[in-house]
C-alpha atoms as a PDB file:
ATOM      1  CA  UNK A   1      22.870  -8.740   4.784  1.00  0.00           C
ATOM      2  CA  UNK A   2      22.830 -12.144   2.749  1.00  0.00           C
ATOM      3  CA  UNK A   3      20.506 -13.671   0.410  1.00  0.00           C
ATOM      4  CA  UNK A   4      19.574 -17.171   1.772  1.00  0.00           C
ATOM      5  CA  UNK A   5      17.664 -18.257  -1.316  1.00  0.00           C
ATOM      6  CA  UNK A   6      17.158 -17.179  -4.613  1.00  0.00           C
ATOM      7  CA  UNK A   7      13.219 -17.744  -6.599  1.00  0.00           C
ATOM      8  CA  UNK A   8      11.614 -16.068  -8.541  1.00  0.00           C
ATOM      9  CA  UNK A   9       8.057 -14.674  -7.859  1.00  0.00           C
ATOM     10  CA  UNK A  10       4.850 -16.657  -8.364  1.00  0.00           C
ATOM     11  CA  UNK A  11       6.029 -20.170 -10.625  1.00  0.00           C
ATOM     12  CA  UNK A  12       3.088 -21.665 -11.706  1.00  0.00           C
ATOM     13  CA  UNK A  13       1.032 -19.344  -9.225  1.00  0.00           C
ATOM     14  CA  UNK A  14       3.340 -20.675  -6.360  1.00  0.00           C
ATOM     15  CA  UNK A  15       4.572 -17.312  -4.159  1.00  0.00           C
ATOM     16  CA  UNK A  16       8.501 -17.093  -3.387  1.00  0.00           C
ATOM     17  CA  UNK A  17      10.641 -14.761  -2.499  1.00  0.00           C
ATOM     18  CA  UNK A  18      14.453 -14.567  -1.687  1.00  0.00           C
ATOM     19  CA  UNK A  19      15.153 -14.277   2.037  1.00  0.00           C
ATOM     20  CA  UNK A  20      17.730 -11.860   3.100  1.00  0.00           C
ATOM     21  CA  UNK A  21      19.384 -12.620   6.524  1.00  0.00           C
ATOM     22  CA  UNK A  22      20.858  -9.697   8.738  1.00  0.00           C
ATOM     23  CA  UNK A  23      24.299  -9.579   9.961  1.00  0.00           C
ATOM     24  CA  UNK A  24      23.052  -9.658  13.654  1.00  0.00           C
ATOM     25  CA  UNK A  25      19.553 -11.343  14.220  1.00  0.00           C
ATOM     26  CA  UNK A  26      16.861  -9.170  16.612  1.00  0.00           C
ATOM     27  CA  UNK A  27      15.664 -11.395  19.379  1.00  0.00           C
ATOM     28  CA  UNK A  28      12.238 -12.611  18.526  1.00  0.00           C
ATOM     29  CA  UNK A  29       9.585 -14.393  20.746  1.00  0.00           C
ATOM     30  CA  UNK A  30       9.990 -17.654  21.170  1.00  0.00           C
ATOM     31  CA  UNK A  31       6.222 -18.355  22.017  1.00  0.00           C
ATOM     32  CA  UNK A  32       4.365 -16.726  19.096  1.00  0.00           C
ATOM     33  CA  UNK A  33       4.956 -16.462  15.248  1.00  0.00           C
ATOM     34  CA  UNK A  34       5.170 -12.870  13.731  1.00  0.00           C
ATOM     35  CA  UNK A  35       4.500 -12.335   9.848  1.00  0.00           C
ATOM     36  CA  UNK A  36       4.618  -8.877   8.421  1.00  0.00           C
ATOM     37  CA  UNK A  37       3.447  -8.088   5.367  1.00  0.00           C
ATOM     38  CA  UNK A  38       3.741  -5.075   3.052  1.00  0.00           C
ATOM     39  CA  UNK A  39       0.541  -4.504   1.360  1.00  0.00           C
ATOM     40  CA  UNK A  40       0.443  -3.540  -2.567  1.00  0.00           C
ATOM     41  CA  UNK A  41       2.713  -5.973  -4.549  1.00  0.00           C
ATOM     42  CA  UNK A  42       2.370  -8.759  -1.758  1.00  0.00           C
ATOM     43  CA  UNK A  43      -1.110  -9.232  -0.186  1.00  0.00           C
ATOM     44  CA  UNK A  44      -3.098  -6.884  -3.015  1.00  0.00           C
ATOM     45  CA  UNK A  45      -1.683  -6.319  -6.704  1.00  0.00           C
ATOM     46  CA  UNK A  46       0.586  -3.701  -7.355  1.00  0.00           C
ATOM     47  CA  UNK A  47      -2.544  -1.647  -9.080  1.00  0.00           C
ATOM     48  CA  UNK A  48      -2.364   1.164  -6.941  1.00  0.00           C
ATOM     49  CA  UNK A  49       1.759   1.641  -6.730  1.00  0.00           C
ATOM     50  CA  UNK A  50       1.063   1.569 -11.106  1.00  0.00           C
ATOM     51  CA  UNK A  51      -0.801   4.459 -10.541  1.00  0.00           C
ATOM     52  CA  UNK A  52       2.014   5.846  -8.214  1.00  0.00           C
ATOM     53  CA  UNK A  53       4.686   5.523 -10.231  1.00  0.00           C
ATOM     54  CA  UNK A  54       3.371   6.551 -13.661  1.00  0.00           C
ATOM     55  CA  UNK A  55       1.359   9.643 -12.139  1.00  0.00           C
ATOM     56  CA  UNK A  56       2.645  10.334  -8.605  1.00  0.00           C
ATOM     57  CA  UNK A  57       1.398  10.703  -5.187  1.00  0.00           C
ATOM     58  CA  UNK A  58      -1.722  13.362  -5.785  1.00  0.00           C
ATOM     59  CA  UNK A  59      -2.636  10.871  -8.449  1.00  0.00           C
ATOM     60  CA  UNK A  60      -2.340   7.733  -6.377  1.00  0.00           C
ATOM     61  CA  UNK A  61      -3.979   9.515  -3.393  1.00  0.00           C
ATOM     62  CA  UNK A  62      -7.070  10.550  -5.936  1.00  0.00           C
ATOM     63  CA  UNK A  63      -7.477   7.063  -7.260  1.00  0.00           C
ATOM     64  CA  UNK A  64      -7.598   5.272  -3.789  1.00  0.00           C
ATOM     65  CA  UNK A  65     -10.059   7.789  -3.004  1.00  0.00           C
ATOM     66  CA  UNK A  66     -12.426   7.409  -6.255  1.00  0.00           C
ATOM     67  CA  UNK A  67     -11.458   3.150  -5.623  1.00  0.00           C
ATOM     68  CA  UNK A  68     -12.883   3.381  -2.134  1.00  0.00           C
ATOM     69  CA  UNK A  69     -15.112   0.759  -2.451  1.00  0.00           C
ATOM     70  CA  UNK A  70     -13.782  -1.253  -5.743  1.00  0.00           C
ATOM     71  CA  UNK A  71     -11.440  -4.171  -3.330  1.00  0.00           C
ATOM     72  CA  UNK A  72      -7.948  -4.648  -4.962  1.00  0.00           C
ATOM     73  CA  UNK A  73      -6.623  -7.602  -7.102  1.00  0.00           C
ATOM     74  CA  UNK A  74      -4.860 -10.032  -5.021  1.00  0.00           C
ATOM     75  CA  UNK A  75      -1.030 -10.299  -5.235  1.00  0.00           C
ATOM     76  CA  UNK A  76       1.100 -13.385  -4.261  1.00  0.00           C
ATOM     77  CA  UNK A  77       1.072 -13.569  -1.131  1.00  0.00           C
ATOM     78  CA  UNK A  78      -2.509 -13.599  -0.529  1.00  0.00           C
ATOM     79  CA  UNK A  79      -2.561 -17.468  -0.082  1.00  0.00           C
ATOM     80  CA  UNK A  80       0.138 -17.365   2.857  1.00  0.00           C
ATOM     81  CA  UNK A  81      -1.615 -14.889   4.492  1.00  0.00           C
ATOM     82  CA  UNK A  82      -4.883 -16.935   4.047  1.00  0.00           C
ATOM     83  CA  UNK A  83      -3.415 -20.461   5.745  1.00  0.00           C
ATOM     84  CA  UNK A  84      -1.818 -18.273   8.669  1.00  0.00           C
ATOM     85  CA  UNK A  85      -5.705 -16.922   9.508  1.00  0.00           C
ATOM     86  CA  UNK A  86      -6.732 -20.774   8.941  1.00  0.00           C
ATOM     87  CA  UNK A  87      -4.788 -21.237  11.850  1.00  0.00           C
ATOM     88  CA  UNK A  88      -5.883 -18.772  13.823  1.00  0.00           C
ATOM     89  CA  UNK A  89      -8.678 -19.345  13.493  1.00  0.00           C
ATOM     90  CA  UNK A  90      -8.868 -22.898  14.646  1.00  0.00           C
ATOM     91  CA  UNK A  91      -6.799 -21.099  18.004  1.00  0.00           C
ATOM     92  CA  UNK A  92      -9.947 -18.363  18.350  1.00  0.00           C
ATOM     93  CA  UNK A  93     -12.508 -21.305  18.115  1.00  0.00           C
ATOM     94  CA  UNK A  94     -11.166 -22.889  20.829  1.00  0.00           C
ATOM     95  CA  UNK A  95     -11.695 -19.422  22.934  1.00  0.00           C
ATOM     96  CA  UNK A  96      -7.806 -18.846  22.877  1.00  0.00           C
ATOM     97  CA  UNK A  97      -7.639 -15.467  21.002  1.00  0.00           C
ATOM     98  CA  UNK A  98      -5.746 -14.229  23.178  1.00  0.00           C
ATOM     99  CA  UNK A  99      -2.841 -16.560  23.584  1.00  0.00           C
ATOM    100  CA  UNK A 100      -2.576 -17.438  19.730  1.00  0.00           C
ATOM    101  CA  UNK A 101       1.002 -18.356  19.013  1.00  0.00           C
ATOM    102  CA  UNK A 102       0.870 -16.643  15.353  1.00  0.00           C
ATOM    103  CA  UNK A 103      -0.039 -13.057  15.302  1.00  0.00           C
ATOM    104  CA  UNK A 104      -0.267 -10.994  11.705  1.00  0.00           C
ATOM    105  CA  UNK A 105       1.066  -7.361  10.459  1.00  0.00           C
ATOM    106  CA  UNK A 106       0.306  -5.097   8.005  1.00  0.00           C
ATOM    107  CA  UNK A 107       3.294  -2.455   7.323  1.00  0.00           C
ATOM    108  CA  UNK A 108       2.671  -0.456   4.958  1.00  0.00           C
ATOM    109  CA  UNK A 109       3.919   3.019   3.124  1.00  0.00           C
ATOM    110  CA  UNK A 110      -0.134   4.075   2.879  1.00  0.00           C
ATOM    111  CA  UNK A 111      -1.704   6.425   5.501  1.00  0.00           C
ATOM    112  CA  UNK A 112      -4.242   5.503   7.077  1.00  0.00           C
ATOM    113  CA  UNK A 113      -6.373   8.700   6.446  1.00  0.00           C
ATOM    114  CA  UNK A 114      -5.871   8.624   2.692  1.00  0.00           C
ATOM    115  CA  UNK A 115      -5.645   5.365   1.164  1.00  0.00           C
ATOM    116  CA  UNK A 116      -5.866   2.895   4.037  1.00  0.00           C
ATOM    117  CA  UNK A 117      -9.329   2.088   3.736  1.00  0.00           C
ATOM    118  CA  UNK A 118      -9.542   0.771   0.309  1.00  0.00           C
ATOM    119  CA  UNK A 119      -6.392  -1.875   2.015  1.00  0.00           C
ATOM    120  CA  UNK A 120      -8.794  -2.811   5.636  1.00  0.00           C
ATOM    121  CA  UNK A 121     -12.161  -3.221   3.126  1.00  0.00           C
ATOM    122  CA  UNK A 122     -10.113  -5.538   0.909  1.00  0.00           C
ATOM    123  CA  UNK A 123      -8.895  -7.505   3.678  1.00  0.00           C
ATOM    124  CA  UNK A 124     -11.984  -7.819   5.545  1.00  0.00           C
ATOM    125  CA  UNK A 125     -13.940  -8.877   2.299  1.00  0.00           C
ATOM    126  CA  UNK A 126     -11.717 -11.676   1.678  1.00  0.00           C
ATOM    127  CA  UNK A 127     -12.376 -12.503   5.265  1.00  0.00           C
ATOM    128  CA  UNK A 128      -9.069 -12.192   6.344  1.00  0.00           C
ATOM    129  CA  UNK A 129      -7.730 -10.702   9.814  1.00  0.00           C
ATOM    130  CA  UNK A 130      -4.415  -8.448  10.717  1.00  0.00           C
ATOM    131  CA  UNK A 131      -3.660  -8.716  14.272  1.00  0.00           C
ATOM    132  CA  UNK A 132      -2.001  -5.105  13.611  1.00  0.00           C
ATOM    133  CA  UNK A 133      -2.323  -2.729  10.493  1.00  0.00           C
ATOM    134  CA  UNK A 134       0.715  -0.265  10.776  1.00  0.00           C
ATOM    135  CA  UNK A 135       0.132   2.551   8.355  1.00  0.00           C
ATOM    136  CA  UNK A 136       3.478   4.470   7.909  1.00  0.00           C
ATOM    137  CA  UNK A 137       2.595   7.327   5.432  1.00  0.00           C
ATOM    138  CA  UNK A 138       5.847   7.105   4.087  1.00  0.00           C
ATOM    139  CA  UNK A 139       8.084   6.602   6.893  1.00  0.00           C
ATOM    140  CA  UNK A 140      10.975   3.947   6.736  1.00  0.00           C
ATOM    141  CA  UNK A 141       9.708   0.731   7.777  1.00  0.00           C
ATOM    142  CA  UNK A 142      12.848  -0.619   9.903  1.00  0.00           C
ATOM    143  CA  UNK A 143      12.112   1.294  13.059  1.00  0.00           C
ATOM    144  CA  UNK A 144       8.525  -0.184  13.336  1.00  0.00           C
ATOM    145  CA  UNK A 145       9.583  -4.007  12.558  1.00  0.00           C
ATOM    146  CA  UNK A 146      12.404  -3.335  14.792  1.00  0.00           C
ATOM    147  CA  UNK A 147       9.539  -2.712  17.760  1.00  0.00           C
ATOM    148  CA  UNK A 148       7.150  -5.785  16.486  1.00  0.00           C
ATOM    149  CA  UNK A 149       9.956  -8.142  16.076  1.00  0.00           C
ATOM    150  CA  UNK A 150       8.506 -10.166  13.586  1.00  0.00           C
ATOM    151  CA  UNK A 151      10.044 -13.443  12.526  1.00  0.00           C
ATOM    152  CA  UNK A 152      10.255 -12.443   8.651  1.00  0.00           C
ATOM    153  CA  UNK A 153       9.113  -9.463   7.497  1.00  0.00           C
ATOM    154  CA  UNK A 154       8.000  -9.629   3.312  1.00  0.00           C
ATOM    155  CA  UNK A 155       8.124  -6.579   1.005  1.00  0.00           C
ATOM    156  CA  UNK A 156       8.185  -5.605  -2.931  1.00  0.00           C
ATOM    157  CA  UNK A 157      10.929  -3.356  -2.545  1.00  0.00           C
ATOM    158  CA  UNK A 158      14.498  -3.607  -1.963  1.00  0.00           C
ATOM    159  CA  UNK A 159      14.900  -0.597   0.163  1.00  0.00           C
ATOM    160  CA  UNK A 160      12.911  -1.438   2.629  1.00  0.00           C
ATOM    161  CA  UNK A 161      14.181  -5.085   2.728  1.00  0.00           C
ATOM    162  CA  UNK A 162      17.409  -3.851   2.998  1.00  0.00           C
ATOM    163  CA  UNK A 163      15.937  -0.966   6.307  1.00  0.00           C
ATOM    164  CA  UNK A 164      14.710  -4.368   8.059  1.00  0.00           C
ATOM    165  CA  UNK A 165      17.535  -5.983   7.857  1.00  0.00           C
ATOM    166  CA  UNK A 166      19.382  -3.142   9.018  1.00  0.00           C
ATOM    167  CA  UNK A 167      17.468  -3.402  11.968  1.00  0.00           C
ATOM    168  CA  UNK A 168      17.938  -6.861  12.672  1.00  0.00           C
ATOM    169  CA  UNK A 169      14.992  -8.490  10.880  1.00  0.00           C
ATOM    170  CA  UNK A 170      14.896 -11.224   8.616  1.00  0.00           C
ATOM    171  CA  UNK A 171      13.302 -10.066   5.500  1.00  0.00           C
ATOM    172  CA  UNK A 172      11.881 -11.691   1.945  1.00  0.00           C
ATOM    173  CA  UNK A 173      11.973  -9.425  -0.984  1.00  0.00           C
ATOM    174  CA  UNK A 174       8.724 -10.600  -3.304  1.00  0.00           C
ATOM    175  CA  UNK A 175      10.139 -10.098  -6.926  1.00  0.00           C
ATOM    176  CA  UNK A 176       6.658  -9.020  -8.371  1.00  0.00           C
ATOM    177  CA  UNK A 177       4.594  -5.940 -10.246  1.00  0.00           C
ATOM    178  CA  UNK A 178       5.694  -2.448 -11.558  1.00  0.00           C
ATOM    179  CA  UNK A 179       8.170  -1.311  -8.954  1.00  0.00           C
ATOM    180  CA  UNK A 180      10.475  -4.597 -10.068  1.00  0.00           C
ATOM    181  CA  UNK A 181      10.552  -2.468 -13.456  1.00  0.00           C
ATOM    182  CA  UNK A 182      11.643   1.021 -12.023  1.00  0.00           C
ATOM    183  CA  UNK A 183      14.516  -0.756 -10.523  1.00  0.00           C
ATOM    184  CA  UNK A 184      15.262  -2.931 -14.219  1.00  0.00           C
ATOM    185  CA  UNK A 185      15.860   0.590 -15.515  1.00  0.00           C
ATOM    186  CA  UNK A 186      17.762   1.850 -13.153  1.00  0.00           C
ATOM    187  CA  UNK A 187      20.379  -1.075 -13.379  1.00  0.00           C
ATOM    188  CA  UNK A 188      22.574  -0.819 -16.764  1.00  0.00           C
ATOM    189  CA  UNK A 189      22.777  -4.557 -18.360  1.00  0.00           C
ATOM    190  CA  UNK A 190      19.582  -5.682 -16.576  1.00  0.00           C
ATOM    191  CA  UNK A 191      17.059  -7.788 -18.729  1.00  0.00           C
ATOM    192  CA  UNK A 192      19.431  -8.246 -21.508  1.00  0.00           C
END
């Protein structure tokens, strides 16, 4: 895996990310663009993995539940997702739902049962559409982009750039919120 370019996250409210390319490329369709998109710390703010990593999963699990209806802060990628459904949209108008060449994911680490919600009432109140919401309750990520074959693939954290690109897919690892701090203290020498 190589890193094709280097940004950093949100300059002057602009979204980037730095693109990691795998060794060996997984066919993807020709006829149709596929975006995947992890959820908290891309589409919404990273409000919900604070909560995570400062109180743990019971915690996180509580406050989606008790958040049910509040919708979550955007996060940086909110705006790409928004000009893809733009698009889409002008495909659906003309009665071509069906054969739209650019078709949307959602792959997330949520489950569906527990915390999904708050992520499907955010989306739909911003009047955005996901082709396909994947919710993974924790599971590795690579196996299921491996099956959608998406394009590029966009997450917050490094491991599971680094599972998509194990299986093949080009992925963009978003440099923004809390978990970009967990990994600051993990690495001696970082931020000084």
């Amino acid at each position: 895996m190589t890193a094709a370019n280097k940004n950093s996250c949100s300059l002057k409210g602009i979204a980037a990310a730095t693109m990691f390319m795998p060794d060996k490329l997984t066919e993807v369709s020709e006829s149709q663009l596929r975006v995947a998109f992890d959820g908290d710390a891309v589409l919404f703010s990273d409000e919900s993995e604070r909560i995570f990593k400062a109180h743990g999963l019971d915690k996180f699990f509580e406050h989606e539940r008790e958040n049910e209806d509040t919708l979550l802060e955007h996060g940086p990628l909110k705006g790409f997702l928004e000009a893809l459904g733009k698009l889409q949209k002008k495909f659906y108008a003309k009665g071509q739902r069906l054969s739209c060449p650019i078709r949307t994911f959602l792959v997330t680490a949520r489950s569906a049962a527990s915390s999904g919600i708050r992520a499907l009432k955010t989306l739909r109140a911003w009047g955005l559409e996901i082709d396909e919401a994947l919710f993974l309750a924790g599971a590795p990520k690579g196996p299921m982009l491996e099956k959608i074959r998406p394009h590029i693939y966009f997450d917050d954290q490094m491991f599971h750039v680094e599972g998509a690109a194990e299986m093949g897919t080009v992925a963009a690892h978003v440099p923004y919120g809390i978990a970009q701090k967990h990994i600051a203290k993990q690495k001696p020498g970082v931020g000084k």
